[in-house]
C-alpha atoms as a PDB file:
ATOM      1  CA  UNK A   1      88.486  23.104-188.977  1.00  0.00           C
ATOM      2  CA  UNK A   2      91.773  22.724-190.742  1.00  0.00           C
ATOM      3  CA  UNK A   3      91.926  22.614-194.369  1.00  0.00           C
ATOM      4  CA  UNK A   4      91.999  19.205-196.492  1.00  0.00           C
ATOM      5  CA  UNK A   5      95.162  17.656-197.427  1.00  0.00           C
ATOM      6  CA  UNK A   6      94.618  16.883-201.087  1.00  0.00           C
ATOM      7  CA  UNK A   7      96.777  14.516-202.517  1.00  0.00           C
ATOM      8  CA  UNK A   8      96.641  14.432-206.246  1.00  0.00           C
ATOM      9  CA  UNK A   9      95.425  10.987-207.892  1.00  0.00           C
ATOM     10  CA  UNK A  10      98.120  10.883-210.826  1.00  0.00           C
ATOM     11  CA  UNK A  11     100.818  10.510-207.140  1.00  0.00           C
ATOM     12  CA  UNK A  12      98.643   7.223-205.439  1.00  0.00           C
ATOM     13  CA  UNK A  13     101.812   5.015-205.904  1.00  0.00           C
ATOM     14  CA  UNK A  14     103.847   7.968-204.131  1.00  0.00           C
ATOM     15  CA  UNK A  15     100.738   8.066-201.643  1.00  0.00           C
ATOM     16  CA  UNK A  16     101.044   3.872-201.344  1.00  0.00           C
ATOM     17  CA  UNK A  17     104.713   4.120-199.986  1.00  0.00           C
ATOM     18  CA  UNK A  18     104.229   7.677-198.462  1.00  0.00           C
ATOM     19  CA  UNK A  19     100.716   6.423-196.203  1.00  0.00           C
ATOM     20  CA  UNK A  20     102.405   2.797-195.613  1.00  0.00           C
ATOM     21  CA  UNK A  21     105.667   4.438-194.279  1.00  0.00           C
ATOM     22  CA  UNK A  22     103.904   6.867-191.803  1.00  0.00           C
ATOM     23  CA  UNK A  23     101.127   4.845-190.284  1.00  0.00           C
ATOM     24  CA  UNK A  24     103.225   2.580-187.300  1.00  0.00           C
ATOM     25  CA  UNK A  25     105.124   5.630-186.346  1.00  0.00           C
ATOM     26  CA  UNK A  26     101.739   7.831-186.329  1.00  0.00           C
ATOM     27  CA  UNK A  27      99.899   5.650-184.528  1.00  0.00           C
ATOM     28  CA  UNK A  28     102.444   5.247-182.158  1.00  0.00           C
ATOM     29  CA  UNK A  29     101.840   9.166-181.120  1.00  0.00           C
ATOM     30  CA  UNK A  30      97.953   8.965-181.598  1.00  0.00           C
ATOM     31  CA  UNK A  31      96.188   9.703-177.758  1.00  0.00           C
ATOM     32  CA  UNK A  32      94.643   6.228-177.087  1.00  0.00           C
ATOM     33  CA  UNK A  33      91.348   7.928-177.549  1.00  0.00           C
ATOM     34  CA  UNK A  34      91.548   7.363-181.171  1.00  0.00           C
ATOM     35  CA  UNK A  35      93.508   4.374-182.818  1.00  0.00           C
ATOM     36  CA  UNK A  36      92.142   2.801-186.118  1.00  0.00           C
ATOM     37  CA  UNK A  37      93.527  -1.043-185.918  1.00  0.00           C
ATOM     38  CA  UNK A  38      94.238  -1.574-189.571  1.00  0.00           C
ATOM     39  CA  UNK A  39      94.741   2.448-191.556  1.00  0.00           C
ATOM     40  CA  UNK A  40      95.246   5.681-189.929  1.00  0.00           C
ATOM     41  CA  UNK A  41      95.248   8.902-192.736  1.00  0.00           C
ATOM     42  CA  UNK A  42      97.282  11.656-190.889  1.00  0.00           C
ATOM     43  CA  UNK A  43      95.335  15.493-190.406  1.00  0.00           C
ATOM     44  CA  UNK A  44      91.858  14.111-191.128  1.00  0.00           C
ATOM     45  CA  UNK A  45      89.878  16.215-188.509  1.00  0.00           C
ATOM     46  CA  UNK A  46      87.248  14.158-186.640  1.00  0.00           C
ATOM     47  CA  UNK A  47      84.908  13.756-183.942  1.00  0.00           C
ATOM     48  CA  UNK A  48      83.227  11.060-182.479  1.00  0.00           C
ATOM     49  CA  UNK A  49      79.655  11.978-183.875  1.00  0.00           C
ATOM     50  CA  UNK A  50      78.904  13.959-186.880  1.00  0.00           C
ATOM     51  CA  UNK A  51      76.330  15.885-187.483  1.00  0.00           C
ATOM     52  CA  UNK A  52      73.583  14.521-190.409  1.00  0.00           C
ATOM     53  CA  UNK A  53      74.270  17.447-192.217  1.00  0.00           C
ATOM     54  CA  UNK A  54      77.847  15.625-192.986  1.00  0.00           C
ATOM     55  CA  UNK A  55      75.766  13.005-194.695  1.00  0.00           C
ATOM     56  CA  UNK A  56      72.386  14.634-195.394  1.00  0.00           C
ATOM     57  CA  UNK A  57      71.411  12.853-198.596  1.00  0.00           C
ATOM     58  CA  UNK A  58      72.459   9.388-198.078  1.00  0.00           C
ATOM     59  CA  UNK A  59      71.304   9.465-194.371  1.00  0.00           C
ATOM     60  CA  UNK A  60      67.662  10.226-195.715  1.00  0.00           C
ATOM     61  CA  UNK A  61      67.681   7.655-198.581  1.00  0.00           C
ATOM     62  CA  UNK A  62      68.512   5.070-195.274  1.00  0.00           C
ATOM     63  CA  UNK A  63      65.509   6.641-193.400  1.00  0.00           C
ATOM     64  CA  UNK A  64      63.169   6.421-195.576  1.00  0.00           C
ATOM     65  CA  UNK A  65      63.458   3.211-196.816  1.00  0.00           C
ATOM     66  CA  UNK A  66      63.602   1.974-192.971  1.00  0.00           C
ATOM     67  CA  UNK A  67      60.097  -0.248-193.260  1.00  0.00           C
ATOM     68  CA  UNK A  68      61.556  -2.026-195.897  1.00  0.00           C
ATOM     69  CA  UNK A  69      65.068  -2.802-194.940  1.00  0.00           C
ATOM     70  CA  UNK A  70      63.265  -3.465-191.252  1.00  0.00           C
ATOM     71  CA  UNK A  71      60.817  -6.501-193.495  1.00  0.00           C
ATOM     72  CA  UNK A  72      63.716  -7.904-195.238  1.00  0.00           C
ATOM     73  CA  UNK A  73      66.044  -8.085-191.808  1.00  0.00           C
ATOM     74  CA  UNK A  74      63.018  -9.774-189.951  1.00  0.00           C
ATOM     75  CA  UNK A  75      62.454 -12.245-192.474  1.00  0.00           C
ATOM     76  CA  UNK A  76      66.387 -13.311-192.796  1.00  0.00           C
ATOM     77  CA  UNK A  77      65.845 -13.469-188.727  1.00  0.00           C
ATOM     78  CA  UNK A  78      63.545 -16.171-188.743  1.00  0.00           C
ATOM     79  CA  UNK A  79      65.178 -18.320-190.807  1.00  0.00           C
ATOM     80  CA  UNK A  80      67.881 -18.400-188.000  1.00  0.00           C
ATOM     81  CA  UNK A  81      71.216 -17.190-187.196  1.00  0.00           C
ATOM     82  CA  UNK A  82      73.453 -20.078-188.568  1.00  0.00           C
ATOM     83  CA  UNK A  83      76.420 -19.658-191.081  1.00  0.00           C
ATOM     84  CA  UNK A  84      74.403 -21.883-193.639  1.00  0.00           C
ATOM     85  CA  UNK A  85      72.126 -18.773-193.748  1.00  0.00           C
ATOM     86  CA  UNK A  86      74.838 -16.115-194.574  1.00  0.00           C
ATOM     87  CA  UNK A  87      75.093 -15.457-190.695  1.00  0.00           C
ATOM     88  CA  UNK A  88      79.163 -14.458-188.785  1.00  0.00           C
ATOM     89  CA  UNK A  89      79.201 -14.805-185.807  1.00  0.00           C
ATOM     90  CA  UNK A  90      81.908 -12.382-183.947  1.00  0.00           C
ATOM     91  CA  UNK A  91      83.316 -15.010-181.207  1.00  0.00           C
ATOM     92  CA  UNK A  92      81.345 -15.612-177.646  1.00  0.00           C
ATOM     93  CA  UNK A  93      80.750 -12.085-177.215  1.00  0.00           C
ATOM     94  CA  UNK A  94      77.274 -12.260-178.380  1.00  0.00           C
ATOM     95  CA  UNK A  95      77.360 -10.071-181.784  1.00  0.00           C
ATOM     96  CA  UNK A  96      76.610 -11.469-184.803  1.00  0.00           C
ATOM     97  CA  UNK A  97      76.600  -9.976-188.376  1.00  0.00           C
ATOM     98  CA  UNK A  98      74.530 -11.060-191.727  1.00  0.00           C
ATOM     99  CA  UNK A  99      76.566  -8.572-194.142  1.00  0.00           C
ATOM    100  CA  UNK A 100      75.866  -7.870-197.753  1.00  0.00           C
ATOM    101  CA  UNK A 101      79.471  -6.117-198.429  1.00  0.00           C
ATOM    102  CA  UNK A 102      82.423  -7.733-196.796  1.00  0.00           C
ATOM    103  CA  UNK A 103      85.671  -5.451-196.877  1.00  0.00           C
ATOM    104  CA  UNK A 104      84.550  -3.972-200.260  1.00  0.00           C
ATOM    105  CA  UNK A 105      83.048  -7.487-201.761  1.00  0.00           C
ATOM    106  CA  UNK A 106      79.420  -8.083-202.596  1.00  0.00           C
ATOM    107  CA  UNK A 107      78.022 -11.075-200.622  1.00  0.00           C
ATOM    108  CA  UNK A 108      75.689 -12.291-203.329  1.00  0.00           C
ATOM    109  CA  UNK A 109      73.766 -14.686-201.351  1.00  0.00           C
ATOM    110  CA  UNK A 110      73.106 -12.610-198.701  1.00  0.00           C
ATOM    111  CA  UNK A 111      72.029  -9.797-201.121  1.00  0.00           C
ATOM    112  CA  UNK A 112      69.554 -11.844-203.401  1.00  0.00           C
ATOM    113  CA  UNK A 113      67.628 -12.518-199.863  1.00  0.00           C
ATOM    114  CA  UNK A 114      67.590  -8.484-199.128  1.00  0.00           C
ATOM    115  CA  UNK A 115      66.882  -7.058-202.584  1.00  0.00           C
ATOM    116  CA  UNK A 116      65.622  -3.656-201.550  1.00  0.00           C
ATOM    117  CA  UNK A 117      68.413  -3.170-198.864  1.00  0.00           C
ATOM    118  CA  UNK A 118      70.627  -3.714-201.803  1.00  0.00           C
ATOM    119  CA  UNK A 119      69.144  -1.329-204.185  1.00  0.00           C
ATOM    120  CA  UNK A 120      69.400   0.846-201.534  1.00  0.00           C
ATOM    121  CA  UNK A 121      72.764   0.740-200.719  1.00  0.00           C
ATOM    122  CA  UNK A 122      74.016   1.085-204.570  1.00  0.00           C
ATOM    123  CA  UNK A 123      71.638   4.490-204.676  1.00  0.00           C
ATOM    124  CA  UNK A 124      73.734   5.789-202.086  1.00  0.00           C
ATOM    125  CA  UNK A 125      76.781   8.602-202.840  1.00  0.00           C
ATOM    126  CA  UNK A 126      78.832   7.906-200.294  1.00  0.00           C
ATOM    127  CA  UNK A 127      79.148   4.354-199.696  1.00  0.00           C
ATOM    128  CA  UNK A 128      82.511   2.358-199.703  1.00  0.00           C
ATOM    129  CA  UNK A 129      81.792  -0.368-202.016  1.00  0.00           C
ATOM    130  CA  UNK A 130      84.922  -0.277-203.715  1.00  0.00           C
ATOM    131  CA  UNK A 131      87.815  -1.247-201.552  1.00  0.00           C
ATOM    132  CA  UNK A 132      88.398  -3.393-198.420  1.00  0.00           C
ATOM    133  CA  UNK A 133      87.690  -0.517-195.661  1.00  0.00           C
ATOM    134  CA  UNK A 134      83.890  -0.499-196.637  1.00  0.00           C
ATOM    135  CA  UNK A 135      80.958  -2.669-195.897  1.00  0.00           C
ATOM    136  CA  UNK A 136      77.478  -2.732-194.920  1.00  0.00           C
ATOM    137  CA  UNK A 137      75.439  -5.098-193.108  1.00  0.00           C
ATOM    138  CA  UNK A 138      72.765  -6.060-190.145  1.00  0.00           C
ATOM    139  CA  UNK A 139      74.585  -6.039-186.839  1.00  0.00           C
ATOM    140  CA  UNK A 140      73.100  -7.979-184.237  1.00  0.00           C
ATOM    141  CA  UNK A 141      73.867  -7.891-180.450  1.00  0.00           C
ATOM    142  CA  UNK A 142      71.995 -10.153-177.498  1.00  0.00           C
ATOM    143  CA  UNK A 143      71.073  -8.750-174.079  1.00  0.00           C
ATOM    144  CA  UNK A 144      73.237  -8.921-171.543  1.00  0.00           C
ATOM    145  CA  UNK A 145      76.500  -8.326-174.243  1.00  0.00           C
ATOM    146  CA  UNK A 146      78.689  -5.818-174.295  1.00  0.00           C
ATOM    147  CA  UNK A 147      81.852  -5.008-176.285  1.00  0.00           C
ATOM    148  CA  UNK A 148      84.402  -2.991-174.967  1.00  0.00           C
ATOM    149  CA  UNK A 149      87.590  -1.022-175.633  1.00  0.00           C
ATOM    150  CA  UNK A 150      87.659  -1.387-178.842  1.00  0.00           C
ATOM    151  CA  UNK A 151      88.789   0.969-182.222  1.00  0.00           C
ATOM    152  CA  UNK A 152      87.362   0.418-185.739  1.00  0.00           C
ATOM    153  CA  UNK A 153      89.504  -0.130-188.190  1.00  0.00           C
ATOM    154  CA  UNK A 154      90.254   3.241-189.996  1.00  0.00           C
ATOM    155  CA  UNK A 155      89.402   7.217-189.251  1.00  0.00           C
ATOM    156  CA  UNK A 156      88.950   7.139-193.686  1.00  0.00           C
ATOM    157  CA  UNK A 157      85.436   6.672-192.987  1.00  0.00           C
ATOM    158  CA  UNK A 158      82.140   7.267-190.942  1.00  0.00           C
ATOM    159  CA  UNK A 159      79.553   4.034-189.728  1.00  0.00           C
ATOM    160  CA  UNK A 160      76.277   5.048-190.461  1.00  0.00           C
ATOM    161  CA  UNK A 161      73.828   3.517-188.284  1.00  0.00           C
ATOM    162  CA  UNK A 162      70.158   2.584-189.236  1.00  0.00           C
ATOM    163  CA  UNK A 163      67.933   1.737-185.706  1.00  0.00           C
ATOM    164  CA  UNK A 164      66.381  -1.355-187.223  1.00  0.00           C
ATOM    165  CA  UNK A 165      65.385  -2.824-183.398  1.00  0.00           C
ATOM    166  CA  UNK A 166      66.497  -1.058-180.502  1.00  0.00           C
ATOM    167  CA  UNK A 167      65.315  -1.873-177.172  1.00  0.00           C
ATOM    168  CA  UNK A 168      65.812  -0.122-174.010  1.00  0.00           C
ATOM    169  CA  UNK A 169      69.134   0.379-172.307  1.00  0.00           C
ATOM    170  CA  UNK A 170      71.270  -0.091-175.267  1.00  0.00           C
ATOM    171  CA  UNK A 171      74.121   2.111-175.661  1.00  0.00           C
ATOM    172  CA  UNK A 172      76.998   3.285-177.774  1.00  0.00           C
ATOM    173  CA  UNK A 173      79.642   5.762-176.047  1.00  0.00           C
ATOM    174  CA  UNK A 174      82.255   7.025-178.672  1.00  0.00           C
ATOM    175  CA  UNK A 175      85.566   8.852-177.231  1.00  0.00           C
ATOM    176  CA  UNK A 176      83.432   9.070-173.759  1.00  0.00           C
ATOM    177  CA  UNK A 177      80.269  10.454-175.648  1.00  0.00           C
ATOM    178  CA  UNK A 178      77.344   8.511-175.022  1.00  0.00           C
ATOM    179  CA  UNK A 179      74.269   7.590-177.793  1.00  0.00           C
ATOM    180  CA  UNK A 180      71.219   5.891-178.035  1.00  0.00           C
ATOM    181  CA  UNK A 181      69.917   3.968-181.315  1.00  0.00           C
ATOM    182  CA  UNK A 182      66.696   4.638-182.385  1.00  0.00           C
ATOM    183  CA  UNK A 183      64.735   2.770-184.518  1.00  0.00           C
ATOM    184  CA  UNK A 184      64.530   4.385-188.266  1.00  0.00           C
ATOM    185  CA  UNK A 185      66.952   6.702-187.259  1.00  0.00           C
ATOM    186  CA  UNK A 186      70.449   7.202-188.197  1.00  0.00           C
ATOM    187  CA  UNK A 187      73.441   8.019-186.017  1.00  0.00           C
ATOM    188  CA  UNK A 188      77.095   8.816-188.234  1.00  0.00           C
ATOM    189  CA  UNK A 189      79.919   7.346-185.780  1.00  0.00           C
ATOM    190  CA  UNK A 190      83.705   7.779-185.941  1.00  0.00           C
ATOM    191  CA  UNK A 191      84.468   4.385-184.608  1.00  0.00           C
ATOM    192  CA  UNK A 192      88.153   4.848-185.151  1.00  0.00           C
ATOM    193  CA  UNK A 193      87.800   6.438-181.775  1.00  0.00           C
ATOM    194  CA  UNK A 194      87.765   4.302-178.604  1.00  0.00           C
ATOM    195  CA  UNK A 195      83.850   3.024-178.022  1.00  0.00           C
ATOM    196  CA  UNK A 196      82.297   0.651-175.967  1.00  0.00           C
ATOM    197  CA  UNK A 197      78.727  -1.025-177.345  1.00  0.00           C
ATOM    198  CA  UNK A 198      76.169  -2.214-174.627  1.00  0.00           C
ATOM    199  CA  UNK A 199      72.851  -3.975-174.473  1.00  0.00           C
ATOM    200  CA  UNK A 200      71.643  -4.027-170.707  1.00  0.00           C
ATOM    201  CA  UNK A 201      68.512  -5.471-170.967  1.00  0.00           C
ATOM    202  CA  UNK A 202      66.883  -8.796-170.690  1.00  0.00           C
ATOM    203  CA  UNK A 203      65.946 -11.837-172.674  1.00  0.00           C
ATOM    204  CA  UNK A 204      62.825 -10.788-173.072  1.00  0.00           C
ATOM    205  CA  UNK A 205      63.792  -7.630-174.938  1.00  0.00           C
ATOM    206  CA  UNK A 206      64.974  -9.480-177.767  1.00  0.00           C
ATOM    207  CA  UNK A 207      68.495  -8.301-179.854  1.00  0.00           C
ATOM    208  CA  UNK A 208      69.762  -4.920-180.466  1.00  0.00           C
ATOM    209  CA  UNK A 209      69.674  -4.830-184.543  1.00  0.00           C
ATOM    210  CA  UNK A 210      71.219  -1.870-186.217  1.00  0.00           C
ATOM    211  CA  UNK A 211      72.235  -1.568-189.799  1.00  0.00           C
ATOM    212  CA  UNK A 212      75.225  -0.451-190.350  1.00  0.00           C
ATOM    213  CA  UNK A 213      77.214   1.235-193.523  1.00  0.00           C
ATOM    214  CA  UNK A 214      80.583   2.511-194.361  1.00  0.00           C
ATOM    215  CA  UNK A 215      80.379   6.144-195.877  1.00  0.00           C
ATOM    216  CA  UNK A 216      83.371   7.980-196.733  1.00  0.00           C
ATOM    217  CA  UNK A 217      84.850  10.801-194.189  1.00  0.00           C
ATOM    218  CA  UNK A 218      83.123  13.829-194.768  1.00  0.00           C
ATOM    219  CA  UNK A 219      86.915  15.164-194.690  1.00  0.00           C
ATOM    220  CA  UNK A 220      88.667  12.640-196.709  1.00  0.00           C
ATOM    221  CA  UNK A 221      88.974  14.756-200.325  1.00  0.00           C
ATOM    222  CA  UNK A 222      88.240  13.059-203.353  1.00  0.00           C
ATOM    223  CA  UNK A 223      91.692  12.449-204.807  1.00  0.00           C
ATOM    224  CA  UNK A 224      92.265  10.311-200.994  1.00  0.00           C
ATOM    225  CA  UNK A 225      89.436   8.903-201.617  1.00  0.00           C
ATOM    226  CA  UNK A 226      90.613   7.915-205.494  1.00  0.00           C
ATOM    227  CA  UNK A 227      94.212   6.590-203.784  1.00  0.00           C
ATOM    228  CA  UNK A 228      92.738   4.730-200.872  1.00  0.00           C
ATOM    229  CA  UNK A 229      90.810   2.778-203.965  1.00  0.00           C
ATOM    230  CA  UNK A 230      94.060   1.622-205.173  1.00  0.00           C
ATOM    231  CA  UNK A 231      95.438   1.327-202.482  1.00  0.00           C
ATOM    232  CA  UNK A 232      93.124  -1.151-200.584  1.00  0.00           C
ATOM    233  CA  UNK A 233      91.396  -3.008-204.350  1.00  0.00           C
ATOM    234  CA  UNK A 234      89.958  -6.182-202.674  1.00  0.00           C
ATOM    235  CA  UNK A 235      91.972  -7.542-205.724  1.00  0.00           C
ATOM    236  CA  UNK A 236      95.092  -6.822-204.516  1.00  0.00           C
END
């Protein structure tokens, strides 16, 4: 693996103009395998699943709380999927999200009704709470749906993906590499890459429910890390 580019924290204007300058004409050259919609960082070595080693501690903290985070999803569930409730709904392609960070922003409401999943996403070390690249929330997806061709919107960080209900023949393939969720289980995704998201089976089945958290890059260095901050301040 290459070494880090570090780019010193005291230089983040530099870095603003630097970053902004580069990104159309390096995206431009990027293989279509890998295209971040809205930030590409140049030399940030990736694949499109990482190992839980990358993320050891906060993947564990996830797992274990599972039952609890599972309770609190199920009982926002039954009060229905509507807006009113806290609910997006991601056009007709069947997804919908309940999120308690929106790029970077605390979603109170939404929050105060999952208390624990809260705590548990402020004990983690890697989440990005802190600028408009990070979020966290439940992800749902109907049978039948399936999204395809699509990038996320940065390589700056990883998804981390809690199984909270995952029924049969659902299936995420990253830059051609296929995965199954598993309930209280965690898979670390690079969705910057191209990916396709599935749910082949039937009504009876019920949604695929995952939820899903923005950790930093396991090879995004600290001072990045510090810049991208600035850079992207949901204030701003």
């Amino acid at each position: 693996m290459q070494p880090l580019r570090r780019i010193p924290f005291e230089l983040r204007d530099d870095v603003t103009k630097d970053l902004g300058s580069q990104l159309e004409a390096t995206l431009n050259d990027r293989s279509s395998i890998q295209k971040p919609h809205l930030f590409f960082l140049p030399d940030v070595p990736s694949i499109p699943f990482f190992p839980r080693d990358a993320h050891r501690h906060d993947i564990e903290v996830l797992e274990a709380n599972y039952p609890i985070i599972l309770a609190e999803f199920q009982a926002v569930y039954q009060r229905g999927i509507d807006p009113k409730m806290g609910w997006t709904s991601l056009g007709p392609k069947g997804q919908a999200v309940f999120p308690l960070y929106s790029a970077g922003v605390c979603v109170a409401g939404n929050c105060r009704s999952c208390p624990c999943t809260y705590r548990t996403l402020l004990s983690l070390r890697t989440f990005i709470s802190s600028n408009s690249l990070g979020g966290a929330g439940f992800w749902l997806l109907v049978p039948g749906a399936t999204l395809g061709g699509v990038y996320g919107p940065t390589n700056t960080c990883l998804r981390c993906h809690l199984g909270v209900q995952t029924p049969p023949q659902c299936e995420l393939v990253v830059g051609g590499e296929p995965q199954c969720w598993s309930e209280g289980h965690c898979l670390l995704v690079d969705d910057s890459f191209l990916h396709t998201v599935s749910h082949n089976g039937v009504a009876e089945d019920g949604p695929r429910v995952i939820f899903s958290v923005d950790l930093w890059h396991p090879n995004v260095a600290a001072a990045e890390r510090q810049a991208l901050d600035y850079i992207f301040c949901p204030d701003q």
